[in-house]
PDB file of N, CA and C in Angstrom:
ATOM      1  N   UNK A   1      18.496 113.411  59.720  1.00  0.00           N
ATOM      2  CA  UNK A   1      17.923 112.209  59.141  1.00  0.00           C
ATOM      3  C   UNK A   1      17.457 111.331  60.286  1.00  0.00           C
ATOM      4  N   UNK A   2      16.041 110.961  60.080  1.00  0.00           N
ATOM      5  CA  UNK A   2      15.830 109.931  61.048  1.00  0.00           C
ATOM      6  C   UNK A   2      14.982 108.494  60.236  1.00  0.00           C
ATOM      7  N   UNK A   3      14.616 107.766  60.982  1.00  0.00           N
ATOM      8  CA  UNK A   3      14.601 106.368  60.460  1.00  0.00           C
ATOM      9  C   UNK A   3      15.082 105.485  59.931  1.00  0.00           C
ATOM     10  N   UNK A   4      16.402 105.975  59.701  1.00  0.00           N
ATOM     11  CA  UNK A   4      17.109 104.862  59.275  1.00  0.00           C
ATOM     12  C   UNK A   4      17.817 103.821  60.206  1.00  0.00           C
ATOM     13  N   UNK A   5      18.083 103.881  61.111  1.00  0.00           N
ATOM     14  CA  UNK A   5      17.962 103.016  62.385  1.00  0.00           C
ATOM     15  C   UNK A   5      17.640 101.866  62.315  1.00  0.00           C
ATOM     16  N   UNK A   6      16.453 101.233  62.196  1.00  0.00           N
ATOM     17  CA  UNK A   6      15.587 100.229  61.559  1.00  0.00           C
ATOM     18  C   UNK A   6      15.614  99.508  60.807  1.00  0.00           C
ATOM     19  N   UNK A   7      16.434 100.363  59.382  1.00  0.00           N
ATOM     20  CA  UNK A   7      16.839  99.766  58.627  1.00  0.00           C
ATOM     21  C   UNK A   7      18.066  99.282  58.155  1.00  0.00           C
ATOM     22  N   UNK A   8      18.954 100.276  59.173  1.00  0.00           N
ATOM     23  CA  UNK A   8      20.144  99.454  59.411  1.00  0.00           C
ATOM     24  C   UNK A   8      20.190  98.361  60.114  1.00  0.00           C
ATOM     25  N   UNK A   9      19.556  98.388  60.883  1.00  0.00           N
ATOM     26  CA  UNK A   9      19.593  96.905  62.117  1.00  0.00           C
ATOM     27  C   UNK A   9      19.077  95.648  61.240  1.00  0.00           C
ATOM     28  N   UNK A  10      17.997  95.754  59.992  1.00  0.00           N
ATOM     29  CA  UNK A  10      17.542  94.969  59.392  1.00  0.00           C
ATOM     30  C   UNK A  10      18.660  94.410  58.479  1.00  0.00           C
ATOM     31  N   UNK A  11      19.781  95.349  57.822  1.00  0.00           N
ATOM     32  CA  UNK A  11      20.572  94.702  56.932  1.00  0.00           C
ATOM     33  C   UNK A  11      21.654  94.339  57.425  1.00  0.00           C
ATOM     34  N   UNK A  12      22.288  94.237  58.929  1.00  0.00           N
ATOM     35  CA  UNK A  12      23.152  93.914  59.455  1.00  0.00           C
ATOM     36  C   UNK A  12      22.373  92.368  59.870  1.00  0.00           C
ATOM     37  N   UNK A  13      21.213  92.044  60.293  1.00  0.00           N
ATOM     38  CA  UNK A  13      20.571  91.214  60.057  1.00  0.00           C
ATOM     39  C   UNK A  13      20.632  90.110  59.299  1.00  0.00           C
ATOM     40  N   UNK A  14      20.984  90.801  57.796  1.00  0.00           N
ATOM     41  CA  UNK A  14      20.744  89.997  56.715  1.00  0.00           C
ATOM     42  C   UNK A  14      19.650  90.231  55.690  1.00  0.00           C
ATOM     43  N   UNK A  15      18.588  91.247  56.501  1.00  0.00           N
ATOM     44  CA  UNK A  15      17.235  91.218  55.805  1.00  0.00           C
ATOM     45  C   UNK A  15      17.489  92.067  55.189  1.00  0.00           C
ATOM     46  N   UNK A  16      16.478  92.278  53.468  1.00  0.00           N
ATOM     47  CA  UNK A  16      16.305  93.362  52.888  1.00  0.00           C
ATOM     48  C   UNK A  16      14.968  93.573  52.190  1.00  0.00           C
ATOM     49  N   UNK A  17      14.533  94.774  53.034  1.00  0.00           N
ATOM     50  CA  UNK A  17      13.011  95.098  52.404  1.00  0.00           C
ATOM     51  C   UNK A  17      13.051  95.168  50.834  1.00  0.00           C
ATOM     52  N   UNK A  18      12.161  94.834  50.392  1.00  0.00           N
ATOM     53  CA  UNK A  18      11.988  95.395  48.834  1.00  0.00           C
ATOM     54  C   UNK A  18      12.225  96.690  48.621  1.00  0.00           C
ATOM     55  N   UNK A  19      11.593  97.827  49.172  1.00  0.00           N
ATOM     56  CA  UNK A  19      11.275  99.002  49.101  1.00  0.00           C
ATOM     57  C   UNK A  19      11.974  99.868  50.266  1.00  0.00           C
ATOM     58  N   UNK A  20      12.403 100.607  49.673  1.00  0.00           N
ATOM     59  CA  UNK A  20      12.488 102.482  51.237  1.00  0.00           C
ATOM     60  C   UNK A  20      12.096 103.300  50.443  1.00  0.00           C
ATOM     61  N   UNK A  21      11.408 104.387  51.563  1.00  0.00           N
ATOM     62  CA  UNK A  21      10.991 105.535  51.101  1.00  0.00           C
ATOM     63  C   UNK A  21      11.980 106.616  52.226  1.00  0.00           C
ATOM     64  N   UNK A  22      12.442 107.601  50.886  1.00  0.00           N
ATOM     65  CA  UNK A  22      13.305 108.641  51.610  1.00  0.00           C
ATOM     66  C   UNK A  22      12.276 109.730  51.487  1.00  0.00           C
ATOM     67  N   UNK A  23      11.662 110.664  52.579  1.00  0.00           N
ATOM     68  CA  UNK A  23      10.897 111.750  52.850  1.00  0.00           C
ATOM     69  C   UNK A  23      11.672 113.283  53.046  1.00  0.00           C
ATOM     70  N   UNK A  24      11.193 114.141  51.786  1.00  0.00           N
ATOM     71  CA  UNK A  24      12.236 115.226  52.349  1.00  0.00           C
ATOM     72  C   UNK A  24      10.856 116.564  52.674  1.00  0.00           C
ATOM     73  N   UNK A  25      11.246 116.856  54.039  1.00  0.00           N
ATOM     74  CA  UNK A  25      10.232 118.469  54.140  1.00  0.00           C
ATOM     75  C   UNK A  25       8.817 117.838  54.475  1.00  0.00           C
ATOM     76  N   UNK A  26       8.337 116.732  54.265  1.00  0.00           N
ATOM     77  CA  UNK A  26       6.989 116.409  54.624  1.00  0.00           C
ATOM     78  C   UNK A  26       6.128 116.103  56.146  1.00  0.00           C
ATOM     79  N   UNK A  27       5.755 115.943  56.524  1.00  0.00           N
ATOM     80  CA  UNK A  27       5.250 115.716  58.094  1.00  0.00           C
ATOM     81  C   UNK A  27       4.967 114.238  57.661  1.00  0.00           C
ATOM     82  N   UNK A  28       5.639 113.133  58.427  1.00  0.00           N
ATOM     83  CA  UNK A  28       6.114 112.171  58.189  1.00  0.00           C
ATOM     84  C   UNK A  28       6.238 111.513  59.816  1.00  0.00           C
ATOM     85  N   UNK A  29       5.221 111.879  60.649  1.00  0.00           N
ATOM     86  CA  UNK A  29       6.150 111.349  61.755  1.00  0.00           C
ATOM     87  C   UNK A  29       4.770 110.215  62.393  1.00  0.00           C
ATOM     88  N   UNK A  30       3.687 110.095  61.726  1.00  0.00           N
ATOM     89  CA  UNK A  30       2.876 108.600  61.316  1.00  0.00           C
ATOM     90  C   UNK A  30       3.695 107.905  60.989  1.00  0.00           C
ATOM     91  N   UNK A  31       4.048 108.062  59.754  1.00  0.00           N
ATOM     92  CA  UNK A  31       4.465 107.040  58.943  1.00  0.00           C
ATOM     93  C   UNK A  31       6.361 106.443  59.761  1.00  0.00           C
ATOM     94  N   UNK A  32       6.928 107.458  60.025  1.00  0.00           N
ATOM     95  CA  UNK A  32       8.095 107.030  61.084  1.00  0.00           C
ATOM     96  C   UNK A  32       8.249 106.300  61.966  1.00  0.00           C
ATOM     97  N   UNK A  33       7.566 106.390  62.444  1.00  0.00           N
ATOM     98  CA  UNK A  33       7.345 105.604  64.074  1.00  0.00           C
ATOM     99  C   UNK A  33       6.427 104.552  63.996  1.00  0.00           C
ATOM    100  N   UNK A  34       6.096 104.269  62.757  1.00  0.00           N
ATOM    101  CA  UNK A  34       4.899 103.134  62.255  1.00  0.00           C
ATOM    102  C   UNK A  34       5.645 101.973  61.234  1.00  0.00           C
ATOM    103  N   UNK A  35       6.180 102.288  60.682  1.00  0.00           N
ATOM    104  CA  UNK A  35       6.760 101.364  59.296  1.00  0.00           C
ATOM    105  C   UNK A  35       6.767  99.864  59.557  1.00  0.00           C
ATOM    106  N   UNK A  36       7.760  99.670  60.721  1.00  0.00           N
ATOM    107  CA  UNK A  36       7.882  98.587  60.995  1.00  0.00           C
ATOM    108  C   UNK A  36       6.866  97.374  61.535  1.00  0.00           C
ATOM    109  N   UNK A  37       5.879  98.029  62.258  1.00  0.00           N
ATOM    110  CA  UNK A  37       4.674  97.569  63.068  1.00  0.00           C
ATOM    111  C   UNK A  37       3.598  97.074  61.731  1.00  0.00           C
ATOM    112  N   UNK A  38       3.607  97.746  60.654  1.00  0.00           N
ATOM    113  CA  UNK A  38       2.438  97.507  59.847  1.00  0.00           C
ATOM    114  C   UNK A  38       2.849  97.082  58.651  1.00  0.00           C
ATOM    115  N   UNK A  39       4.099  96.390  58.348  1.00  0.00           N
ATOM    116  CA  UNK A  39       4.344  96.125  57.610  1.00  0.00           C
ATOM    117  C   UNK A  39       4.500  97.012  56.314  1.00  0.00           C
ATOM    118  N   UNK A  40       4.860  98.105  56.318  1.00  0.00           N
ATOM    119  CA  UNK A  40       4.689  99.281  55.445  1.00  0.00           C
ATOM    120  C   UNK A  40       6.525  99.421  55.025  1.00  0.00           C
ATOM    121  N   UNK A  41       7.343 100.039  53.943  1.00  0.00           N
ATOM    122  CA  UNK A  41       8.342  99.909  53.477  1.00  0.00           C
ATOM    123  C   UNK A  41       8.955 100.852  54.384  1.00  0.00           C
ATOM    124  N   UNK A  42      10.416 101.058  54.935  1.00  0.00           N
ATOM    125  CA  UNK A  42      11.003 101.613  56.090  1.00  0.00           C
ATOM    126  C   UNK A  42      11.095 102.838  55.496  1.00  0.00           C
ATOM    127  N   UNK A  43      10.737 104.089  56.172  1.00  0.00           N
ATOM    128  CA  UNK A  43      10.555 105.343  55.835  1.00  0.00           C
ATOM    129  C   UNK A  43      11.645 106.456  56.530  1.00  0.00           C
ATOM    130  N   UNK A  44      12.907 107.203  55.618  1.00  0.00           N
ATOM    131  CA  UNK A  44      13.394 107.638  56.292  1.00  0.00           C
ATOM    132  C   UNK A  44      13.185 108.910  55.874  1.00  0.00           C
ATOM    133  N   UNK A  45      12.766 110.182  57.153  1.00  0.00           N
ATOM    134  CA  UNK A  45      12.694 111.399  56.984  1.00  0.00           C
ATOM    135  C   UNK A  45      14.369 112.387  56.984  1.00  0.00           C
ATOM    136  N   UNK A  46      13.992 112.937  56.038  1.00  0.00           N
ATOM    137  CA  UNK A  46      15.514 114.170  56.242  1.00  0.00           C
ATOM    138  C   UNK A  46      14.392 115.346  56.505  1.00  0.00           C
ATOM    139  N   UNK A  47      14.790 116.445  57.425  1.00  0.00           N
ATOM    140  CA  UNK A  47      14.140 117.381  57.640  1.00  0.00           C
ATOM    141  C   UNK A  47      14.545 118.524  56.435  1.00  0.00           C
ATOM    142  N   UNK A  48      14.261 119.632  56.147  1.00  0.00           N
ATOM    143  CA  UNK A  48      13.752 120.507  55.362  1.00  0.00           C
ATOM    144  C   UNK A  48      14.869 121.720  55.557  1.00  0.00           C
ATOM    145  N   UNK A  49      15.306 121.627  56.970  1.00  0.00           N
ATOM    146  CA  UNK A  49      16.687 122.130  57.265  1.00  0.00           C
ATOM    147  C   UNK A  49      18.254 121.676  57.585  1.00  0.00           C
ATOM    148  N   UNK A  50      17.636 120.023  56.987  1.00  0.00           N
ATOM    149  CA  UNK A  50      19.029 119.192  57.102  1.00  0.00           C
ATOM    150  C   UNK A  50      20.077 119.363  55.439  1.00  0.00           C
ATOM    151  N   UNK A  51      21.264 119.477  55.657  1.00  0.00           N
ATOM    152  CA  UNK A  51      22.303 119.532  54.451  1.00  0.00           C
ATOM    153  C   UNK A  51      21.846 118.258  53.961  1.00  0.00           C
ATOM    154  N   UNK A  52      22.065 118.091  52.606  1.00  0.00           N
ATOM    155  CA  UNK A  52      21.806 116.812  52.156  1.00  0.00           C
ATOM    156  C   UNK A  52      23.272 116.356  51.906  1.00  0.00           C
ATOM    157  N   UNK A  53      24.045 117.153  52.148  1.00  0.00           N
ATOM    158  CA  UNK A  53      26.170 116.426  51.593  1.00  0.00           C
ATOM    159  C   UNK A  53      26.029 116.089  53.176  1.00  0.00           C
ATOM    160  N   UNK A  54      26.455 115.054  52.747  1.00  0.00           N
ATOM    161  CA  UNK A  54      27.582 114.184  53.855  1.00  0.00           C
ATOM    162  C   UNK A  54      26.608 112.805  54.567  1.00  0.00           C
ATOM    163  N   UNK A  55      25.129 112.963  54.323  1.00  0.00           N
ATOM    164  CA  UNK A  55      24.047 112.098  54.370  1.00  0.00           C
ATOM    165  C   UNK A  55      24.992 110.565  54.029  1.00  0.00           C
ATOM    166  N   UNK A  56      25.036 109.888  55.322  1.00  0.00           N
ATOM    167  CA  UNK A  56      25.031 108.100  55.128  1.00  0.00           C
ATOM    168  C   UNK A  56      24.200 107.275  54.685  1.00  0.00           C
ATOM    169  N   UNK A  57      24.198 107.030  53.498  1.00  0.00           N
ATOM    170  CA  UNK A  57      22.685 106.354  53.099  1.00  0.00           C
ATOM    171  C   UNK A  57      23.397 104.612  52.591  1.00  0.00           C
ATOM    172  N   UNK A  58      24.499 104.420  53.039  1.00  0.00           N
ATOM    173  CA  UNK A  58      24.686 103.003  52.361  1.00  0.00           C
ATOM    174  C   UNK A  58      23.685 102.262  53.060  1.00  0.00           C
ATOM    175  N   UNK A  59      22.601 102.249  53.786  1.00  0.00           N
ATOM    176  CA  UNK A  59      21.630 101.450  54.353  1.00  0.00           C
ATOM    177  C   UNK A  59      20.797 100.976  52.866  1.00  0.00           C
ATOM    178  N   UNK A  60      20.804 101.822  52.098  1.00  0.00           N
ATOM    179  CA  UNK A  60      19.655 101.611  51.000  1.00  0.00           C
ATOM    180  C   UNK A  60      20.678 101.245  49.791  1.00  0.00           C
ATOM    181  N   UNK A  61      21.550 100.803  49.637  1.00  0.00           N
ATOM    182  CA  UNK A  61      22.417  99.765  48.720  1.00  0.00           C
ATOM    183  C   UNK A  61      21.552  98.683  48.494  1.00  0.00           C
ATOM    184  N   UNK A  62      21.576  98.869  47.265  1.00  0.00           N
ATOM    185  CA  UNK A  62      20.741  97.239  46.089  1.00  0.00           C
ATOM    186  C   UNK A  62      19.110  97.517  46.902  1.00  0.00           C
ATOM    187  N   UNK A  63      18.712  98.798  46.757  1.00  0.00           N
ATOM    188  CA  UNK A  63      17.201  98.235  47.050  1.00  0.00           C
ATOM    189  C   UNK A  63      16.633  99.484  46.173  1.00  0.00           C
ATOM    190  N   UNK A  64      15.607  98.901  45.892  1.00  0.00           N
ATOM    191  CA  UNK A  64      14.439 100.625  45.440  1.00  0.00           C
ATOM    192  C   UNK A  64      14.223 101.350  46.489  1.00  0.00           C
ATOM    193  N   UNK A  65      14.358 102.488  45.808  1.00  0.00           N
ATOM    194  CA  UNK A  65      14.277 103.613  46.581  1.00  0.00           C
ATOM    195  C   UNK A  65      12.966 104.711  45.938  1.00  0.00           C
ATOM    196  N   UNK A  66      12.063 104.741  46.925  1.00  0.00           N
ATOM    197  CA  UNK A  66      11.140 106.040  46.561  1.00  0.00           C
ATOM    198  C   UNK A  66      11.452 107.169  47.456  1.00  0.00           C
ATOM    199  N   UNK A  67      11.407 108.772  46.628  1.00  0.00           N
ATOM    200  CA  UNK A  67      12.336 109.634  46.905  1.00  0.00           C
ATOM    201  C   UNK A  67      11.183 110.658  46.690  1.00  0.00           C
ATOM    202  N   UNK A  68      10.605 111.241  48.216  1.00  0.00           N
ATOM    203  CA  UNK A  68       9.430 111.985  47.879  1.00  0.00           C
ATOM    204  C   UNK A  68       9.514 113.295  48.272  1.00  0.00           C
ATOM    205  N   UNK A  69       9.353 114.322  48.044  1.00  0.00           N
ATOM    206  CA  UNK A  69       9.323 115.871  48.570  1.00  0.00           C
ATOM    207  C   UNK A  69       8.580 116.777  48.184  1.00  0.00           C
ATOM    208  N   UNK A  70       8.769 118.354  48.445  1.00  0.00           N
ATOM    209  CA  UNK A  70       8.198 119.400  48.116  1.00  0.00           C
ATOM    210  C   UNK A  70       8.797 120.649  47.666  1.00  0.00           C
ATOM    211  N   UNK A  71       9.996 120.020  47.613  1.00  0.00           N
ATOM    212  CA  UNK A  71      11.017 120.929  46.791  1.00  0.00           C
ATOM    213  C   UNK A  71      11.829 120.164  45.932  1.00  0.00           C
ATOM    214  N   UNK A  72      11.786 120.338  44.391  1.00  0.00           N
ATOM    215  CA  UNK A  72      11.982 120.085  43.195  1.00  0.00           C
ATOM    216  C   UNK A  72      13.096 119.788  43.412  1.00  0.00           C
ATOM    217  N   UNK A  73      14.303 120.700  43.543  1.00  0.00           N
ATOM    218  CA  UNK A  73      15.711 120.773  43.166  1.00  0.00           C
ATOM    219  C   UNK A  73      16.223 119.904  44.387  1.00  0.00           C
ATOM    220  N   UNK A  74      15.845 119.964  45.528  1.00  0.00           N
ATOM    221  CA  UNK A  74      16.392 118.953  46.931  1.00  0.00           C
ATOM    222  C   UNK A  74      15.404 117.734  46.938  1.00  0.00           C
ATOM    223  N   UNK A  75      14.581 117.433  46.310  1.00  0.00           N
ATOM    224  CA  UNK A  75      14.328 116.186  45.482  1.00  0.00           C
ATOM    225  C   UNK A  75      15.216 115.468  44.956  1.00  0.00           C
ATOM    226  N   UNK A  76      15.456 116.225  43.656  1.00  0.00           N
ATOM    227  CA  UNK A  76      16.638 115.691  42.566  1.00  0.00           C
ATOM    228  C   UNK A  76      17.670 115.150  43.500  1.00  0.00           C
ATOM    229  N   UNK A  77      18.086 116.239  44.227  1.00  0.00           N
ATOM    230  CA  UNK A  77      19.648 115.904  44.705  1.00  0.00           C
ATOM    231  C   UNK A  77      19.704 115.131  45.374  1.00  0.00           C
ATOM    232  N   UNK A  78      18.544 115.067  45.938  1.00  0.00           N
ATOM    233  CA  UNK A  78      18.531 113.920  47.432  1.00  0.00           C
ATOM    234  C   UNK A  78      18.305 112.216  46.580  1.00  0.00           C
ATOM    235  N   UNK A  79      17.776 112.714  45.144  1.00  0.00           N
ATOM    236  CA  UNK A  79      17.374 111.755  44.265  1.00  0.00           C
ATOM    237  C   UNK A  79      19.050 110.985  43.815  1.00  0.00           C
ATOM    238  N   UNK A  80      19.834 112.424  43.223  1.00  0.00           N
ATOM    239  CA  UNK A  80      21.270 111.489  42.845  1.00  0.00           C
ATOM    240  C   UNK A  80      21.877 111.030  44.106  1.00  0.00           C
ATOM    241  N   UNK A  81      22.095 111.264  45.454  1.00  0.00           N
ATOM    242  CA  UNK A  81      22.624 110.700  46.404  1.00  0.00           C
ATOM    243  C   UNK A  81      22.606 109.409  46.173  1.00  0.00           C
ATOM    244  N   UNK A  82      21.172 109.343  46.083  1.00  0.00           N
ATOM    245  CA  UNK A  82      20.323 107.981  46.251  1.00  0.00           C
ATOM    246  C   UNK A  82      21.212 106.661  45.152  1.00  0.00           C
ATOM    247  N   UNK A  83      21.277 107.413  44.014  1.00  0.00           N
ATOM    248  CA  UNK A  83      21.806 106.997  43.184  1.00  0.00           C
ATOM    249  C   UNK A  83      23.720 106.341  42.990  1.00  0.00           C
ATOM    250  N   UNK A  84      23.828 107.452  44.066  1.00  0.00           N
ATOM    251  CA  UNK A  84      25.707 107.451  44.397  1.00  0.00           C
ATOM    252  C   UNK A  84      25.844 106.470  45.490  1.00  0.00           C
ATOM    253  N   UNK A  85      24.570 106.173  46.358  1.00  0.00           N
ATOM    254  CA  UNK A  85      25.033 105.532  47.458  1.00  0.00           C
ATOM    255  C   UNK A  85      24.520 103.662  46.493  1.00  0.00           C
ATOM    256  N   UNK A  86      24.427 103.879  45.371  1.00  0.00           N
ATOM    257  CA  UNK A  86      24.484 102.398  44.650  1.00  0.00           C
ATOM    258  C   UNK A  86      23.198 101.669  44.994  1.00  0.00           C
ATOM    259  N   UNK A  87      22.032 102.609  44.975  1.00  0.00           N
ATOM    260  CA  UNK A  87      20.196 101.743  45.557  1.00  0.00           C
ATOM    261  C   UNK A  87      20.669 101.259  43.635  1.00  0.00           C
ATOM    262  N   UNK A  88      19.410 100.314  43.946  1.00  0.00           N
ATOM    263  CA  UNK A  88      18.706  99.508  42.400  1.00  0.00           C
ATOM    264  C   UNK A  88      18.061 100.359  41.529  1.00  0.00           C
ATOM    265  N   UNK A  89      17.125 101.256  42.567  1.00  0.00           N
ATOM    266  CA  UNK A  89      16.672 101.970  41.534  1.00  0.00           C
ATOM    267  C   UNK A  89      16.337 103.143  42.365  1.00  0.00           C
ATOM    268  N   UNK A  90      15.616 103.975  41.403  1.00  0.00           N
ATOM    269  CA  UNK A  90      14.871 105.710  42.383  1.00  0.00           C
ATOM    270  C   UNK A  90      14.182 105.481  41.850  1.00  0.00           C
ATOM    271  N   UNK A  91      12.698 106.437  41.971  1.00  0.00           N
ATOM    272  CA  UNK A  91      11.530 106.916  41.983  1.00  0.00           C
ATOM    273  C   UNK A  91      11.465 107.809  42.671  1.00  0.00           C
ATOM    274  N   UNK A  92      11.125 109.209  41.708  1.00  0.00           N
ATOM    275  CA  UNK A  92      11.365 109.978  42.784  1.00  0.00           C
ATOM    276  C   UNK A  92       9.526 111.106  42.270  1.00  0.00           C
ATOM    277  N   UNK A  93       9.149 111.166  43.261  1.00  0.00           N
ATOM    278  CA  UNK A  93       7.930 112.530  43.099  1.00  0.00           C
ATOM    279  C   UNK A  93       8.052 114.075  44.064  1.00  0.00           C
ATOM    280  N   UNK A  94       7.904 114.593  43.278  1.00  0.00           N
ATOM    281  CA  UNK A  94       7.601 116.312  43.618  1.00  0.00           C
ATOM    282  C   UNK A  94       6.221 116.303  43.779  1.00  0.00           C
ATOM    283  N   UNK A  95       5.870 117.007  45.166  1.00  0.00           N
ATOM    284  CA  UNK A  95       4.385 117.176  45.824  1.00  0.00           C
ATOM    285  C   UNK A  95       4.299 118.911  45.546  1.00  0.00           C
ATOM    286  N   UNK A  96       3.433 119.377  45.568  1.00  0.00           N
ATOM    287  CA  UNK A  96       2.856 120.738  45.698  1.00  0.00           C
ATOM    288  C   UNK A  96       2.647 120.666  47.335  1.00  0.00           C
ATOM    289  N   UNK A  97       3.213 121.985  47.912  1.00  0.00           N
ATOM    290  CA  UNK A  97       2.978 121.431  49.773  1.00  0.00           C
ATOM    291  C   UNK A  97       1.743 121.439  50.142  1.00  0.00           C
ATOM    292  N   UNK A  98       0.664 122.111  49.561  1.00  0.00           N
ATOM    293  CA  UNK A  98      -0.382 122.498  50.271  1.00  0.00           C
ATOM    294  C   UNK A  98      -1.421 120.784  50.220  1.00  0.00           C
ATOM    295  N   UNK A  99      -1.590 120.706  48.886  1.00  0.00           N
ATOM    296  CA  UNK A  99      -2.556 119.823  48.106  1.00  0.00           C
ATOM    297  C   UNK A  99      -2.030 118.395  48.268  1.00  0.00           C
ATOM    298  N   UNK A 100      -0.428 118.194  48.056  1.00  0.00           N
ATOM    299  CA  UNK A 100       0.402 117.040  47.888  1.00  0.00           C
ATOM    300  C   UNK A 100      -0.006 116.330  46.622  1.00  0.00           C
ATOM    301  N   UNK A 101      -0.517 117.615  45.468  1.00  0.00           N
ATOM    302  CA  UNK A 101      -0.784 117.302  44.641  1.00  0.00           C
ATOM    303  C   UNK A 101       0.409 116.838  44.103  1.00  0.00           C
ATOM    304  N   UNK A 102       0.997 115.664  42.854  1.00  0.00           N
ATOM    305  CA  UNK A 102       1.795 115.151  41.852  1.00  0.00           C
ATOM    306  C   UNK A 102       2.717 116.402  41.344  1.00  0.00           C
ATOM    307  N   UNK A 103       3.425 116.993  41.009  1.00  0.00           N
ATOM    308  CA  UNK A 103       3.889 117.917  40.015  1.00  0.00           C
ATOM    309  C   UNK A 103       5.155 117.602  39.152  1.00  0.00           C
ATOM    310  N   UNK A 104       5.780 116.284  39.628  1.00  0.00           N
ATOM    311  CA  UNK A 104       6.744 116.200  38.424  1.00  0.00           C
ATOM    312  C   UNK A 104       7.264 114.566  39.146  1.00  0.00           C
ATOM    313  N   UNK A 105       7.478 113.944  38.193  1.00  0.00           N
ATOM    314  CA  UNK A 105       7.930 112.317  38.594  1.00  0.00           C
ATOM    315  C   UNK A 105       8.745 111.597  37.882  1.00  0.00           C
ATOM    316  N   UNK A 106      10.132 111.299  38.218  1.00  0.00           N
ATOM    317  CA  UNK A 106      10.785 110.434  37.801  1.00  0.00           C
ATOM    318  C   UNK A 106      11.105 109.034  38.163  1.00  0.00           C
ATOM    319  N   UNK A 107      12.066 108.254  37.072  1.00  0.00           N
ATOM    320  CA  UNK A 107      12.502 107.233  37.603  1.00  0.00           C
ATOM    321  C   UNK A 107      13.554 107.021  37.283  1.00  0.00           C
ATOM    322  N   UNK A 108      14.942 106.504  37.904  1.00  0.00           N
ATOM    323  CA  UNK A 108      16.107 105.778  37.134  1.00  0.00           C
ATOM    324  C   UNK A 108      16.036 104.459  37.591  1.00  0.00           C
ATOM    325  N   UNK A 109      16.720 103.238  36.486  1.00  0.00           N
ATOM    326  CA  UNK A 109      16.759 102.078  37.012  1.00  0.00           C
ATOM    327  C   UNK A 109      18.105 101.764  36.088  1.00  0.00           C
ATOM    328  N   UNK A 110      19.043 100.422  36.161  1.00  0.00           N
ATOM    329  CA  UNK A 110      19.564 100.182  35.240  1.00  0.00           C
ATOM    330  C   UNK A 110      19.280  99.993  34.130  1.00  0.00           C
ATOM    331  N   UNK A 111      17.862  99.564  33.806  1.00  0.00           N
ATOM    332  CA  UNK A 111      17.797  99.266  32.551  1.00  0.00           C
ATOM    333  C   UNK A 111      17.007 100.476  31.392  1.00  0.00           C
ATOM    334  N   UNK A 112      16.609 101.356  32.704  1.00  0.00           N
ATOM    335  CA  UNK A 112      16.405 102.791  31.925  1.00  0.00           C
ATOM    336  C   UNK A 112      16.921 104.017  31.908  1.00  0.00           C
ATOM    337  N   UNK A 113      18.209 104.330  31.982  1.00  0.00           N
ATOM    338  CA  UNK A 113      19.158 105.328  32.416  1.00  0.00           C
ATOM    339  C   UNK A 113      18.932 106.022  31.573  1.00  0.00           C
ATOM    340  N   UNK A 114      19.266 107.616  31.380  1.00  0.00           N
ATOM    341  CA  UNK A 114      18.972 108.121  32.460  1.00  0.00           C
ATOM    342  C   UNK A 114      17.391 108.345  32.616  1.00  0.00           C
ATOM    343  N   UNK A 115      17.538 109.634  33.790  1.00  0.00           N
ATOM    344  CA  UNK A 115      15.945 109.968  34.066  1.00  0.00           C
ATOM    345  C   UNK A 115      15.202 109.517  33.448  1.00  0.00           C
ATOM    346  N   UNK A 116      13.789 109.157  33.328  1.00  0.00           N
ATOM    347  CA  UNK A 116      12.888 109.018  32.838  1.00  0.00           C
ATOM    348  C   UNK A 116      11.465 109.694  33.526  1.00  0.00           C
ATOM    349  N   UNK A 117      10.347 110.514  32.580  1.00  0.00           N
ATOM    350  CA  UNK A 117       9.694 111.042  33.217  1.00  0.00           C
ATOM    351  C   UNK A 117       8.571 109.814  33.387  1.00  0.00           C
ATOM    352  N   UNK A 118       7.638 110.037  34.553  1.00  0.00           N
ATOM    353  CA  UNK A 118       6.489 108.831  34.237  1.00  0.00           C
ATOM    354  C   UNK A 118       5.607 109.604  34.025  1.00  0.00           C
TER     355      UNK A 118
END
């Protein structure tokens, strides 16, 4: 996992972005090393050969979370983490790798439990 760094330093701070985006499997390393500079929501990559158990994500407590990948099922899961580590909400999308075409999109929030497709 990288980028979260950034966004830990921000909530020890005090600050809290509106938004994170968790990246799983994507080439992401624009958007990594950029977030902060352009005002863009803090972007953290998990690589494609990282375990997703044991992942520290209390950085993203009480915030939305967008939860993006190219594999369906380590989507999801990386999606309930998201959910266990107590964010506000998920959003989560499945890309096709080639195209990064859309192929399946959810959301949970409190006030729409569970899943919901969009």
């Amino acid at each position: 996992m990288r980028g979260h760094e950034p966004l830990i330093a921000m909530r020890k701070a005090g600050k809290c972005p509106d938004v994170a985006t968790i990246e799983l499997g994507r080439d992401t390393d624009s958007l990594h090393a950029r977030w902060q500079h352009l005002g863009m929501s803090p972007c953290i990559e998990i690589g494609p050969n990282e375990r997703l158990s044991g992942l520290d994500l209390r950085c993203i407590v009480g915030m939305n979370v967008i939860v993006q990948g190219d594999d369906e099922a380590r989507t999801i899961r990386a999606a309930e983490l998201v959910l266990a580590a107590k964010a506000k909400a998920c959003y989560v999308t499945v890309h096709e790798p080639k195209t990064q075409r859309i192929i399946s999109a959810f959301y949970y929030t409190e006030q729409a439990a569970p899943w919901q497709e969009f």
